[in-house]
Protein backbone atom coordinates (compact mmCIF):
# COMPACT_ATOMS: atom_id res chain seq x y z
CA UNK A 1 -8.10 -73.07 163.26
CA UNK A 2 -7.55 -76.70 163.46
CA UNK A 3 -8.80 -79.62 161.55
CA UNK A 4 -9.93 -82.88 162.49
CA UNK A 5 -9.21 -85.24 159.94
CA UNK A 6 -10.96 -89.09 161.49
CA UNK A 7 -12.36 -92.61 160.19
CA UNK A 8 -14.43 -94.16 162.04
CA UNK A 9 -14.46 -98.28 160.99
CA UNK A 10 -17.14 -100.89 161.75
CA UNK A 11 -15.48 -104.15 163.21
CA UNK A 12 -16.43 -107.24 164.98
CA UNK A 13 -13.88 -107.49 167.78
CA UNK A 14 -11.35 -105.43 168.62
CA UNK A 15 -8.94 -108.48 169.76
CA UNK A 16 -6.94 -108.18 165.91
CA UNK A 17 -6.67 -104.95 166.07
CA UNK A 18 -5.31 -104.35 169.87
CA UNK A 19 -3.34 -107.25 168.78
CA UNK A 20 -1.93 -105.35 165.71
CA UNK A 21 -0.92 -102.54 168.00
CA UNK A 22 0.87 -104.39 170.48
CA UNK A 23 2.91 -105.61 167.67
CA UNK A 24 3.70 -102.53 166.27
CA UNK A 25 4.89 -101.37 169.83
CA UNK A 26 2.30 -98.70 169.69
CA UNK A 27 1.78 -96.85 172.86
CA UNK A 28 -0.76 -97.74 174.61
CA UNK A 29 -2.31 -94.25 176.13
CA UNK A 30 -5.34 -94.91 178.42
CA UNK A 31 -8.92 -96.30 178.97
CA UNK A 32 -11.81 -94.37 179.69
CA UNK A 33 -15.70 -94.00 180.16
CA UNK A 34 -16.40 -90.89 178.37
CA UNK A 35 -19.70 -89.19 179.61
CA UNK A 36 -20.87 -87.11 175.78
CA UNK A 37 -22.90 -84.13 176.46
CA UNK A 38 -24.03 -82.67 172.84
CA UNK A 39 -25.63 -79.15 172.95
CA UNK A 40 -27.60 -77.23 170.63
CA UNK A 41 -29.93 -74.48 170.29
CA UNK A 42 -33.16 -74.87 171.49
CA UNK A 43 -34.63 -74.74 167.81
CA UNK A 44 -31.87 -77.02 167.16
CA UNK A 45 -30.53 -74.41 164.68
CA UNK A 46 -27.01 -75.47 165.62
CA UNK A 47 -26.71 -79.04 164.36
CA UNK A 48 -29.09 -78.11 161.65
CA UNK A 49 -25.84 -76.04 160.18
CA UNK A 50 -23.73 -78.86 160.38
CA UNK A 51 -21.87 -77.75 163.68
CA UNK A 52 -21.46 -79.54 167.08
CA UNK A 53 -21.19 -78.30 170.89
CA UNK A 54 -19.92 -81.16 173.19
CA UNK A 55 -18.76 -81.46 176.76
CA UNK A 56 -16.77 -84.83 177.71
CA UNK A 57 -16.02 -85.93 180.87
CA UNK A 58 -13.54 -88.69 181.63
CA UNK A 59 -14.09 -91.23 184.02
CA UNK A 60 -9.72 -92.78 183.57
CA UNK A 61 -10.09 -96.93 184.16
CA UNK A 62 -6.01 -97.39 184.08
CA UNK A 63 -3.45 -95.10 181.93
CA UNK A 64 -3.00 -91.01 182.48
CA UNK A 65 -5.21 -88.79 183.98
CA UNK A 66 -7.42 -87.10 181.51
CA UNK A 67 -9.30 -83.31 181.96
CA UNK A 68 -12.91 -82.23 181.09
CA UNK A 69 -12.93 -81.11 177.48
CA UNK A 70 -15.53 -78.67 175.51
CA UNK A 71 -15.12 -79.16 171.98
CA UNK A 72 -16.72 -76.75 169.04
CA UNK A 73 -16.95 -78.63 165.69
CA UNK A 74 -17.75 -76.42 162.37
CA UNK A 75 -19.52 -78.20 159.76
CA UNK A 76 -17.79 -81.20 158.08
CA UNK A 77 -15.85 -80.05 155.03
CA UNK A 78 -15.47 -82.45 151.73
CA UNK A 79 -12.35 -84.78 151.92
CA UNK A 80 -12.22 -88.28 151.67
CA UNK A 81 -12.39 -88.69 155.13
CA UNK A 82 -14.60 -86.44 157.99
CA UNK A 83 -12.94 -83.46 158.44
CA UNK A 84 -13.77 -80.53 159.84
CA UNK A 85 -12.92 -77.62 161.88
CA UNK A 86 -12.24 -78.80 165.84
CA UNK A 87 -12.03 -75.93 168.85
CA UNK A 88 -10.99 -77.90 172.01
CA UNK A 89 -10.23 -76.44 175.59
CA UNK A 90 -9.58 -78.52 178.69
CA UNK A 91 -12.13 -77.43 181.41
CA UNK A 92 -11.82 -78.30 185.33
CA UNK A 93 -15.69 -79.32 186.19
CA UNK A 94 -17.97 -80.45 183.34
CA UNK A 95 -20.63 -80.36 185.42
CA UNK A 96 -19.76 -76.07 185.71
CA UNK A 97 -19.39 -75.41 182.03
CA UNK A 98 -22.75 -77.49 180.95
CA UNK A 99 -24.81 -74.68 183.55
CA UNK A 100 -22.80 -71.97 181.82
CA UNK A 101 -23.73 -73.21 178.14
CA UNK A 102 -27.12 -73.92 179.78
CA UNK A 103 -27.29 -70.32 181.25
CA UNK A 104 -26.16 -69.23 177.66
CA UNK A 105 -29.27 -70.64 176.03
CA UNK A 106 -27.76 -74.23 174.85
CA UNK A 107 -29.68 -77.39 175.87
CA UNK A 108 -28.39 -81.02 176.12
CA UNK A 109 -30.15 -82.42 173.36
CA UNK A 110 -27.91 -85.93 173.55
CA UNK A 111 -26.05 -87.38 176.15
CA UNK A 112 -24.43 -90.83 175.63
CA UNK A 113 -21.36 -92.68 177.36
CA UNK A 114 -18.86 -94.90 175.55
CA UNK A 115 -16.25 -96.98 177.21
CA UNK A 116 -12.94 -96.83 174.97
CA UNK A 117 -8.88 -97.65 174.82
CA UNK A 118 -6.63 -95.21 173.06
CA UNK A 119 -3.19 -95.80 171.25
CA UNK A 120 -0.77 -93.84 169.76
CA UNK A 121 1.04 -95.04 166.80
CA UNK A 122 3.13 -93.46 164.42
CA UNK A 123 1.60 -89.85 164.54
CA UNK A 124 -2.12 -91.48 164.92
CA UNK A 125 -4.24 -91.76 167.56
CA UNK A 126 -6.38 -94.79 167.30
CA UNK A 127 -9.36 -95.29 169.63
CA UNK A 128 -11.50 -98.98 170.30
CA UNK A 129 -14.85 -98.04 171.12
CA UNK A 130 -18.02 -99.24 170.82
CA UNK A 131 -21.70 -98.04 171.81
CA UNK A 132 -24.25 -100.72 172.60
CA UNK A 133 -26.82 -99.45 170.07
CA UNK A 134 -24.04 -99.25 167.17
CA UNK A 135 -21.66 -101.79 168.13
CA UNK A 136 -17.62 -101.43 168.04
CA UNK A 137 -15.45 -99.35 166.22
CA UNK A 138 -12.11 -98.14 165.45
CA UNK A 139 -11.41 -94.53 164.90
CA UNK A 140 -7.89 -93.62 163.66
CA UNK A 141 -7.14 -89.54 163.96
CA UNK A 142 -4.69 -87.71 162.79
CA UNK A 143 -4.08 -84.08 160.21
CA UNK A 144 -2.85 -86.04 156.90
CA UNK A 145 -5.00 -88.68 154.60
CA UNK A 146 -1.86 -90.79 154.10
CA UNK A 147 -1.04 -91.02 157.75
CA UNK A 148 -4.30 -92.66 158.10
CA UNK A 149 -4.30 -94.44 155.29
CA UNK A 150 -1.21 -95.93 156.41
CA UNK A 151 -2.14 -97.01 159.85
CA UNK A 152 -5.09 -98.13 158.60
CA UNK A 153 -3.52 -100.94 156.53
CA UNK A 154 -1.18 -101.45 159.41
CA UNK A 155 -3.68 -102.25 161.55
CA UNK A 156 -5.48 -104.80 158.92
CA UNK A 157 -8.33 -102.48 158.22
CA UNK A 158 -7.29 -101.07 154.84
CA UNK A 159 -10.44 -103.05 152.94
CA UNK A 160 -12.87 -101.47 155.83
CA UNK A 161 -15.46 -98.71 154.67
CA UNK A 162 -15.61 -95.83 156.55
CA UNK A 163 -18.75 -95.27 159.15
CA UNK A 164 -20.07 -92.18 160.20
């Protein structure tokens, strides 16, 4: 069982921060559209215990090819940053597996798409987003709190506070 171990960080721009990367010689990974399919019980029982169902779809703007994925995420566990359990499985067709979910009795209760560049740096990954309704963001990922902690303040975000 993994565990995903992410902050997610409000910011203005993400020029300083791409900027901060380059710098560091981080390697610069891709940029995508995702298309987020989240899933749940039709009682909505399944986010209502904390868990997640998504399918993502990658739409690859410049940088390596990326695969469907379907993701299970267990309920977040107490840590200083989100954590929690993380199931992931590279799928051929997205399109397939949301009509065998569907089939299964799970409904698309959320879809959204986010545009977004990813970097790796030191054993991080570090994604710019953004969504129009919530503005940008930078998550940084990776299995250790000190790992992040120190990209983070690499990066010029150590004083951020952590979004949901």
């Amino acid at each position: 069982m993994a565990i995903e171990l992410e902050v997610k960080l409000s910011v203005e721009s993400h020029e300083a921060v791409r900027a901060a990367l380059v710098r560091l010689a981080a390697e610069y990974v891709c940029c995508v559209v995702e298309s987020n399919s989240i899933l749940d019980r039709p009682d909505g029982s399944f986010r209502a215990q904390g868990k997640a169902l998504r399918v993502r779809a990658f739409h690859v703007l410049d940088g390596l090819p990326k695969r469907a994925v379907l993701t299970y995420k267990g309920p977040v566990k107490a840590s200083r940053f989100k954590a929690r359990e993380e199931r992931e499985v590279d799928v051929g067709n997205a399109h397939a597996v949301l009509d065998i979910l569907e089939a299964a009795g799970f409904k698309v209760s959320m879809f959204f798409e986010k545009r977004g560049g990813t970097w790796r740096i030191d054993s991080c990954l570090v994604e710019l987003g953004g969504l129009a309704i919530f503005g940008k963001f930078v998550e940084v990922e990776e299995p250790t709190e000190d790992a992040i902690i120190t990209v983070q303040d690499k990066l010029g975000l150590g004083d951020l506070e952590h979004v949901e």
